[in-house]
Protein backbone atom coordinates (compact mmCIF):
# COMPACT_ATOMS: atom_id res chain seq x y z
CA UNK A 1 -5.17 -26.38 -15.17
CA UNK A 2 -4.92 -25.63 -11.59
CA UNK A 3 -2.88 -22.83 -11.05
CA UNK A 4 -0.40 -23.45 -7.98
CA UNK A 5 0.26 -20.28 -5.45
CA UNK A 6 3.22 -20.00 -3.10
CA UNK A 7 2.18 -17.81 0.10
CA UNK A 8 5.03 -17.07 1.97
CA UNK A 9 4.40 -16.23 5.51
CA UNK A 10 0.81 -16.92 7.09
CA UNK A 11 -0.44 -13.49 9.56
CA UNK A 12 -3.40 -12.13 8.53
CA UNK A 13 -2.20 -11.12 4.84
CA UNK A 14 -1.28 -14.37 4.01
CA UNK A 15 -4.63 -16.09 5.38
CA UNK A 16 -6.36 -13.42 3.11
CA UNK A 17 -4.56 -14.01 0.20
CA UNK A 18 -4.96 -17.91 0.70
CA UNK A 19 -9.10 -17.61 1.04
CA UNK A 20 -8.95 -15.30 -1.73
CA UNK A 21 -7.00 -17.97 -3.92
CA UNK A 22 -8.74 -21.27 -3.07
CA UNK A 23 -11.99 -19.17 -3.08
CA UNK A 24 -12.12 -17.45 -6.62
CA UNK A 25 -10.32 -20.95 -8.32
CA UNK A 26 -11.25 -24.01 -5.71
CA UNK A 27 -8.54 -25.17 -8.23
CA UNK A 28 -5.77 -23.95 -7.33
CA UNK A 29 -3.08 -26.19 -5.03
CA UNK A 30 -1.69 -23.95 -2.48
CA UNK A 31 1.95 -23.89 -0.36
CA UNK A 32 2.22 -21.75 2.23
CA UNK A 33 5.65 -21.52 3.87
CA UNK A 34 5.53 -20.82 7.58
CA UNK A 35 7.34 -21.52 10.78
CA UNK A 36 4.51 -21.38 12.67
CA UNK A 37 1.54 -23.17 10.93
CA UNK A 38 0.74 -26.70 12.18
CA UNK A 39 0.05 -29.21 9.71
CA UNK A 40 -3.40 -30.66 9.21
CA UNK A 41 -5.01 -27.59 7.74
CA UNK A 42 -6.51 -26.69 4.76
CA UNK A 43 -3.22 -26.07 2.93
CA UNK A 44 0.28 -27.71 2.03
CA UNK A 45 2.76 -26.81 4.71
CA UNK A 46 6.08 -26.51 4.58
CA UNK A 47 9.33 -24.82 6.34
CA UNK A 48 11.95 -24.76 3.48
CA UNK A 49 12.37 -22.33 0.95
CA UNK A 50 13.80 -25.54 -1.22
CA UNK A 51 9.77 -26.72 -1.24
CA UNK A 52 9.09 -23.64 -2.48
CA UNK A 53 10.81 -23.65 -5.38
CA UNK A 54 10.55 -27.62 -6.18
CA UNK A 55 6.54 -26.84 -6.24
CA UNK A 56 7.19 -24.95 -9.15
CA UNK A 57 4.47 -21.89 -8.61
CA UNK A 58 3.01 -20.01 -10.87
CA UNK A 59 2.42 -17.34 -8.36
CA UNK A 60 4.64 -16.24 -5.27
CA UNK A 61 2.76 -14.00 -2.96
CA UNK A 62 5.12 -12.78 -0.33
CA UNK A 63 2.98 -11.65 2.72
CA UNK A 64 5.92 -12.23 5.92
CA UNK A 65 6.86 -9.15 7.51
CA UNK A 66 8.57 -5.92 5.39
CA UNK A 67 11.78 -7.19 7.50
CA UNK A 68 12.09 -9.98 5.79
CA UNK A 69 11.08 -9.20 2.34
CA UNK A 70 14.40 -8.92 0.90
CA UNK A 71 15.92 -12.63 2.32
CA UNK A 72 12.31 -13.76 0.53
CA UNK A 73 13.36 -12.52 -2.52
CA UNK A 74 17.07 -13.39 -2.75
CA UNK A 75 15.92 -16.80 -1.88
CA UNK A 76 12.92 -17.24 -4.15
CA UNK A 77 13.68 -14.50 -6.55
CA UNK A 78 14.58 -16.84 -10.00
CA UNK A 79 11.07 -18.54 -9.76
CA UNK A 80 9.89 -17.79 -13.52
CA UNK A 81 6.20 -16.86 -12.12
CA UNK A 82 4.25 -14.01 -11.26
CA UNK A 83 5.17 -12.32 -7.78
CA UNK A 84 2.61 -10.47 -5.49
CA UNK A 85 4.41 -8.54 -2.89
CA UNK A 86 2.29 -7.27 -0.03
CA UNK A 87 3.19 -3.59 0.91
CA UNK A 88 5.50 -1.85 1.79
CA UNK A 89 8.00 -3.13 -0.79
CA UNK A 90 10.54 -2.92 1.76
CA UNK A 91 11.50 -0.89 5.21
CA UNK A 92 13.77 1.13 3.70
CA UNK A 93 15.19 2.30 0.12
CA UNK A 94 18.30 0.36 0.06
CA UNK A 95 16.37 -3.00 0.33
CA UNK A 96 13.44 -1.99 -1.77
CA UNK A 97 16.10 -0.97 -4.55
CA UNK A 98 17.52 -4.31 -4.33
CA UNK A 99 14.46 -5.74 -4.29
CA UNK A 100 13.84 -4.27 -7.45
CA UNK A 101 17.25 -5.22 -8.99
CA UNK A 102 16.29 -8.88 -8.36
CA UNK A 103 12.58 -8.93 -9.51
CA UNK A 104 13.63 -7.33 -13.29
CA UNK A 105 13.31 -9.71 -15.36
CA UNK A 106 10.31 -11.11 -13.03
CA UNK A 107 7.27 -12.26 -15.91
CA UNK A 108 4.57 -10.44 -13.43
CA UNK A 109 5.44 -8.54 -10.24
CA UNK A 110 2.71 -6.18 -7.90
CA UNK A 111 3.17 -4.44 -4.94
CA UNK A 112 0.10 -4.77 -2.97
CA UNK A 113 -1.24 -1.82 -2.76
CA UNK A 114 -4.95 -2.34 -2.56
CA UNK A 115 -6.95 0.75 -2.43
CA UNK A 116 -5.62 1.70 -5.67
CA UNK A 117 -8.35 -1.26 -6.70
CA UNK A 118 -11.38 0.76 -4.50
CA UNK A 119 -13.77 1.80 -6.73
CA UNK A 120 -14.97 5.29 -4.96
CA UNK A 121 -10.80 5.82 -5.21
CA UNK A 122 -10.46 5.25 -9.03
CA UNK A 123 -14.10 7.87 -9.86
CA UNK A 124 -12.78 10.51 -7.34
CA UNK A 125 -8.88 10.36 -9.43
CA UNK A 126 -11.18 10.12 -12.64
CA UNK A 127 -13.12 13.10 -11.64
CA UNK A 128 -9.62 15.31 -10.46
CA UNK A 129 -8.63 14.23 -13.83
CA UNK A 130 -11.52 15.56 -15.46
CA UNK A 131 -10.89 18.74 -13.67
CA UNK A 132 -14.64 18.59 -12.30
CA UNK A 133 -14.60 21.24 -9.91
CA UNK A 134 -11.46 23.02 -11.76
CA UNK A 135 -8.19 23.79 -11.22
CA UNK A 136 -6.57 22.40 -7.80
CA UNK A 137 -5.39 24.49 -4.99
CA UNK A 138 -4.40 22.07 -2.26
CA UNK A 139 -4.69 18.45 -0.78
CA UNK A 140 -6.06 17.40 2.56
CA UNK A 141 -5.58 13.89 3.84
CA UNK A 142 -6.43 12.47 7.07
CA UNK A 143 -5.97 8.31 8.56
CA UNK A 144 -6.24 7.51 11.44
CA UNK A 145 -7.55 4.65 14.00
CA UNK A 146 -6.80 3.58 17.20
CA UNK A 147 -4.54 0.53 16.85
CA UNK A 148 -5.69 -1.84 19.72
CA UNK A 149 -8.86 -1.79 17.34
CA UNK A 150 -7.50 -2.68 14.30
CA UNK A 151 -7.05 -6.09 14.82
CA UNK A 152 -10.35 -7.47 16.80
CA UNK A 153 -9.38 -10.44 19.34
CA UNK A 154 -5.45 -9.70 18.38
CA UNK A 155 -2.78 -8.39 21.24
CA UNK A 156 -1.61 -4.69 19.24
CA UNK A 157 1.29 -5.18 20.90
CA UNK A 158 2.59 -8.38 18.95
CA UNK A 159 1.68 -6.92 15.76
CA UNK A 160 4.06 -6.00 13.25
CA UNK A 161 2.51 -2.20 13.47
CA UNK A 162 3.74 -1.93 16.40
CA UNK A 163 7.19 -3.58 15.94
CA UNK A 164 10.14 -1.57 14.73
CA UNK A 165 11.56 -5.21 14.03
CA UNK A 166 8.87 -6.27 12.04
CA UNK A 167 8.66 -2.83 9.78
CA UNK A 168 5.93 -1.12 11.75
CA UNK A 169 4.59 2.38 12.29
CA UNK A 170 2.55 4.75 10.42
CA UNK A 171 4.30 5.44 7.60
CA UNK A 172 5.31 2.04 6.49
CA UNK A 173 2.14 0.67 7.86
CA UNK A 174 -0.15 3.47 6.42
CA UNK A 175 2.13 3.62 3.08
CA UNK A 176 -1.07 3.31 1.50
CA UNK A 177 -1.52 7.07 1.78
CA UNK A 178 1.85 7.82 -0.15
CA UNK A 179 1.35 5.70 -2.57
CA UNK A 180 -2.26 6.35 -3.81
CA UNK A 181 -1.72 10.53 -3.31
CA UNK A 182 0.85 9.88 -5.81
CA UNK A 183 -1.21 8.13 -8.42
CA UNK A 184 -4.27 10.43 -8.05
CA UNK A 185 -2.20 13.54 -7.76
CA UNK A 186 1.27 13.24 -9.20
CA UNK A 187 5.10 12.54 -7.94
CA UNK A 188 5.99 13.78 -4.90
CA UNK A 189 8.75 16.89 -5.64
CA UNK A 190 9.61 17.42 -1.99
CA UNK A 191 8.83 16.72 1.85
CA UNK A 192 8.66 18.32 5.21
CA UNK A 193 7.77 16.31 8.21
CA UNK A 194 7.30 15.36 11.63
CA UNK A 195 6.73 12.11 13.23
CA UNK A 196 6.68 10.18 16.40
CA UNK A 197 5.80 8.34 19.13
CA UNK A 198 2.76 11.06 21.33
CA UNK A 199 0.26 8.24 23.03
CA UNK A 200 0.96 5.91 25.55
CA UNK A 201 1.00 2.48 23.75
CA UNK A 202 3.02 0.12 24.55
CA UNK A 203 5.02 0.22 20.96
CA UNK A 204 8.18 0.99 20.09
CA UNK A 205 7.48 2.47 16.30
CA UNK A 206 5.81 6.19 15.28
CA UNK A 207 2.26 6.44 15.70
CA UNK A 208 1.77 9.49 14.76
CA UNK A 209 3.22 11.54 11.59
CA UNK A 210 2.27 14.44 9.75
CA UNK A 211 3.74 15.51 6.77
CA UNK A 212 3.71 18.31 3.70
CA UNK A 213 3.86 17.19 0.46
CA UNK A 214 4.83 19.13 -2.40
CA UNK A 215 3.24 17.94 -5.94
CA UNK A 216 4.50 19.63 -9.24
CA UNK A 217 1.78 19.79 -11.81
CA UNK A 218 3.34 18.56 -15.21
CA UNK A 219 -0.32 19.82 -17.03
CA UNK A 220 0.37 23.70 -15.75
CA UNK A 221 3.29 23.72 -14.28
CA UNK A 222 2.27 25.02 -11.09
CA UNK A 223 3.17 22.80 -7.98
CA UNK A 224 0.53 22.63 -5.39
CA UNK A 225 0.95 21.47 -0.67
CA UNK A 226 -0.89 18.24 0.07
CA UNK A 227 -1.07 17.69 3.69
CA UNK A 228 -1.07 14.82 5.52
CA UNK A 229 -1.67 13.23 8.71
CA UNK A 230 -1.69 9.73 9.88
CA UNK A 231 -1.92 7.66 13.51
CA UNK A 232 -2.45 4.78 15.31
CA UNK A 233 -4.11 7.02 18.47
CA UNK A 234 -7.39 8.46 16.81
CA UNK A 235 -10.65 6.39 18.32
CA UNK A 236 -13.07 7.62 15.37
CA UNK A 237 -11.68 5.91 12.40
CA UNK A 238 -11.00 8.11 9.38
CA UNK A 239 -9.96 7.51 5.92
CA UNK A 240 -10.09 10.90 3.67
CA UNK A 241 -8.42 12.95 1.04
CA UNK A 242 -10.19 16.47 0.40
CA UNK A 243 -9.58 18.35 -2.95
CA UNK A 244 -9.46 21.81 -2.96
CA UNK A 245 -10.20 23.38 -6.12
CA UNK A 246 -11.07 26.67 -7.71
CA UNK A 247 -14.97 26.03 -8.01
CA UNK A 248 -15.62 23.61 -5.26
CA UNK A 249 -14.06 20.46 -3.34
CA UNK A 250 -13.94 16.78 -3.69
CA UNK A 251 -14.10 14.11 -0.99
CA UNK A 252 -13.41 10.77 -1.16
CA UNK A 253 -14.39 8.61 2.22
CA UNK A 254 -12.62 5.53 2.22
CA UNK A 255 -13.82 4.18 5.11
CA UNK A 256 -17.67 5.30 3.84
CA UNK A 257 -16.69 4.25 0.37
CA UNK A 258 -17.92 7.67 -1.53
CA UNK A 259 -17.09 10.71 -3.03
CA UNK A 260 -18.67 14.30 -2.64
CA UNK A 261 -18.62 17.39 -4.42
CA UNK A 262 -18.97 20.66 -2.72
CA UNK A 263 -19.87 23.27 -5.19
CA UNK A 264 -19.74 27.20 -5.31
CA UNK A 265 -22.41 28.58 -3.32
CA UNK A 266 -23.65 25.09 -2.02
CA UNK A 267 -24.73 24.33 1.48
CA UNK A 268 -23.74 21.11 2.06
CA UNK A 269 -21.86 18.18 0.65
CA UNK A 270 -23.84 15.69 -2.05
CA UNK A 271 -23.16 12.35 -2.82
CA UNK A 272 -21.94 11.72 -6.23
CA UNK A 273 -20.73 8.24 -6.03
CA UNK A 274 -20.21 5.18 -3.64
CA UNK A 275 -19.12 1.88 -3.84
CA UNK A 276 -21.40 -1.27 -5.38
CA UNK A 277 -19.98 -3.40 -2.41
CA UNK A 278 -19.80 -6.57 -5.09
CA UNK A 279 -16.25 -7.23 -4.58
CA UNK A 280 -13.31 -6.18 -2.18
CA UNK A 281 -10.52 -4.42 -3.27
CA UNK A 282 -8.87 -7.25 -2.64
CA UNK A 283 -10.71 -9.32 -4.87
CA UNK A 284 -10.29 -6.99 -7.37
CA UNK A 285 -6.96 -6.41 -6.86
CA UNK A 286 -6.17 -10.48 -7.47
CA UNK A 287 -7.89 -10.37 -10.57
CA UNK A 288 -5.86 -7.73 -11.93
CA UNK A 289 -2.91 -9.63 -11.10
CA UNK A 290 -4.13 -12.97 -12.75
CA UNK A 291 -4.59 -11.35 -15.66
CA UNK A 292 -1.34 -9.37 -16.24
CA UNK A 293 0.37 -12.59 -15.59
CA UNK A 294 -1.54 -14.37 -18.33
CA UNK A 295 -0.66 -11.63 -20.72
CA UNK A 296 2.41 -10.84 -19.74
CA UNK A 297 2.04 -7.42 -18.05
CA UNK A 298 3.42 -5.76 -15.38
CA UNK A 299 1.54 -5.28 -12.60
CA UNK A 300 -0.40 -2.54 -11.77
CA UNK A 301 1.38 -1.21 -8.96
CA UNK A 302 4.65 -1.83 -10.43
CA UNK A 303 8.12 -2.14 -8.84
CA UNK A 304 8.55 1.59 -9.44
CA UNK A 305 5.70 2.52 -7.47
CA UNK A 306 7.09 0.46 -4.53
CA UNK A 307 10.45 2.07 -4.46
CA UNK A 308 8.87 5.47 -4.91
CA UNK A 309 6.86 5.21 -1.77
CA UNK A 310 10.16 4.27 0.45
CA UNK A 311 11.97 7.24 -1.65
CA UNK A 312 9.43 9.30 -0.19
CA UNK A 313 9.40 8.15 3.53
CA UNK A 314 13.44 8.15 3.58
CA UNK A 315 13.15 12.00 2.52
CA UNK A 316 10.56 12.12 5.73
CA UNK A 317 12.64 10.60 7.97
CA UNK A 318 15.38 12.29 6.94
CA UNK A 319 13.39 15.76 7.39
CA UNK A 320 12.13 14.55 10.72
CA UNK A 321 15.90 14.21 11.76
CA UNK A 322 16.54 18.21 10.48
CA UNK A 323 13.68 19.39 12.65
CA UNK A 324 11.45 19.34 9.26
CA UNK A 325 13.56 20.88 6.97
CA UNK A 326 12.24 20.42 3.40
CA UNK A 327 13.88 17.46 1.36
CA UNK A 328 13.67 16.76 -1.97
CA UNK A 329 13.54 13.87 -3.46
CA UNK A 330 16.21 12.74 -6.16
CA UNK A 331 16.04 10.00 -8.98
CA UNK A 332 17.43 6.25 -7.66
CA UNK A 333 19.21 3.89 -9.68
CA UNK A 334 17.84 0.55 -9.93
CA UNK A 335 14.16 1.55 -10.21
CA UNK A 336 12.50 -1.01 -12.24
């Protein structure tokens, strides 16, 4: 049975997602809502949130700007399907909270957070796990890449990373970072911060923000920092979270697609696992989500997760607005 996918909103998530569906099931009959397809492509097109809902999907993946997630989901909300919500959840915690409030009793809902599905990602949180190089100290995480570069052949400047409007900037753009430290490391206890706007491009959003996480460690007790810093203004593109730990460090490169191990009394770093390359995270990530549906599961980066991260960037910004006075963060109703 062909398996019919609603893709609401048509950038360059929603032509990923679309490839990603026809591609892995040539099957499957496709809708995408957009004011600004033209008709005559490879897909259904429609305008109306009313088509959406008479197509009766068994998927909704919502890929339109974080601005407009919640009207999506008041709108298309009571679907009985599966629901694949590209990240953030939301630009802020009130919305994503409501978000979550609406999607409850959803049969299948995941946020979009992809790199959860890398595979050098999942062995380097196996091996912290494992406690391979001991106890942990401290967290170091860099991202960073110039943002005219991001999008080959693309004007920055109408992207939604650079549109306050749209739910741009680093930390809702580069949420990624908040929400995987999290799962390989632990809930976020408390914040100081400071972000803003340091290079001359032509956007009216943060592009720069670095930020002090504190982690308690439920296994010892202890809490440990984990630093971060993220920006749209770095030329040499960088993608890492180093592990310091009492008898060595851990690496993981995500733009390199390893992790390395540092040992006591070594010289250099060594290689101790990279990515096959076989699939995307992407890929993977759609899989996962096929399959929870058609056991009934929640997603793998569940609701929760996706109000968490926006619980942790309203604590930044609100630290960023006390000159980077520490904030903790507090327990929400209407997490799912």
């Amino acid at each position: 049975m062909a398996l019919r996918v609603a893709i609401i909103g048509f950038g360059a998530s929603g032509q990923r997602m679309a490839d990603i569906a026809s591609r892995m099931d040539p099957r499957s009959e496709i809708l995408i809502l957009s004011q600004h397809l033209p008709d005559g492509g490879l897909y259904s097109v429609t305008g109306s949130y009313h088509d959406v809902i008479a197509f009766h999907p068994d998927v909704v993946v919502l890929t339109s700007p974080a601005s407009l997630r919640e009207d999506d989901v008041e709108a298309l909300g009571r679907i009985p399907g599966g629901f694949l919500i590209e990240k953030p959840l939301a630009t802020n915690l009130e919305a994503a909270v409501k978000i979550s409030r609406t999607l409850a009793g959803a049969k299948t809902v995941h946020v979009g957070y992809n790199l959860r599905f890398s595979e050098s990602l999942q062995a380097f949180r196996a091996m912290i796990h494992g406690g391979l190089c001991g106890p942990l100290f401290s967290v170091r995480t860099e991202t960073g890449q110039y943002l005219p570069s991001w999008r080959p052949g693309r004007d920055y400047r109408s992207t939604v990373s650079a549109n306050a409007s749209s739910g741009g900037g680093v930390l809702l753009e580069l949420s990624h970072e908040l929400d995987y430290l999290r799962w390989v490391f632990g809930d976020v206890d408390w914040v100081q911060s400071w972000f803003g706007k340091v290079s001359s491009l032509e956007v009216d959003v943060e592009d720069t923000a670095h930020l002090i996480l504190g982690v308690n460690n439920p296994e010892n007790g202890i809490g440990f920092v984990v630093q971060v810093n993220i920006d749209f203004v770095r030329h040499d593109r960088v993608r890492t979270v180093t592990a310091v730990c009492e008898n060595g460090s851990l690496r993981w490169d995500g733009v390199r697609g390893n992790v390395q191990r540092f040992d006591e009394g070594d010289r250099e770093w060594s290689t101790v696992f990279s990515d096959s390359g076989e699939t995307t995270t992407y890929e993977s990530q759609w899989r996962s989500f096929l399959d929870r549906l058609e056991h009934d599961l929640p997603g793998e980066v569940t609701l929760e997760d996706g109000v968490s991260v926006l619980e942790t960037i309203e604590a930044i910004r609100l630290s960023t607005a006390n000159n980077g006075a520490r904030v903790y963060l507090g327990v929400h109703e209407g997490h799912a």
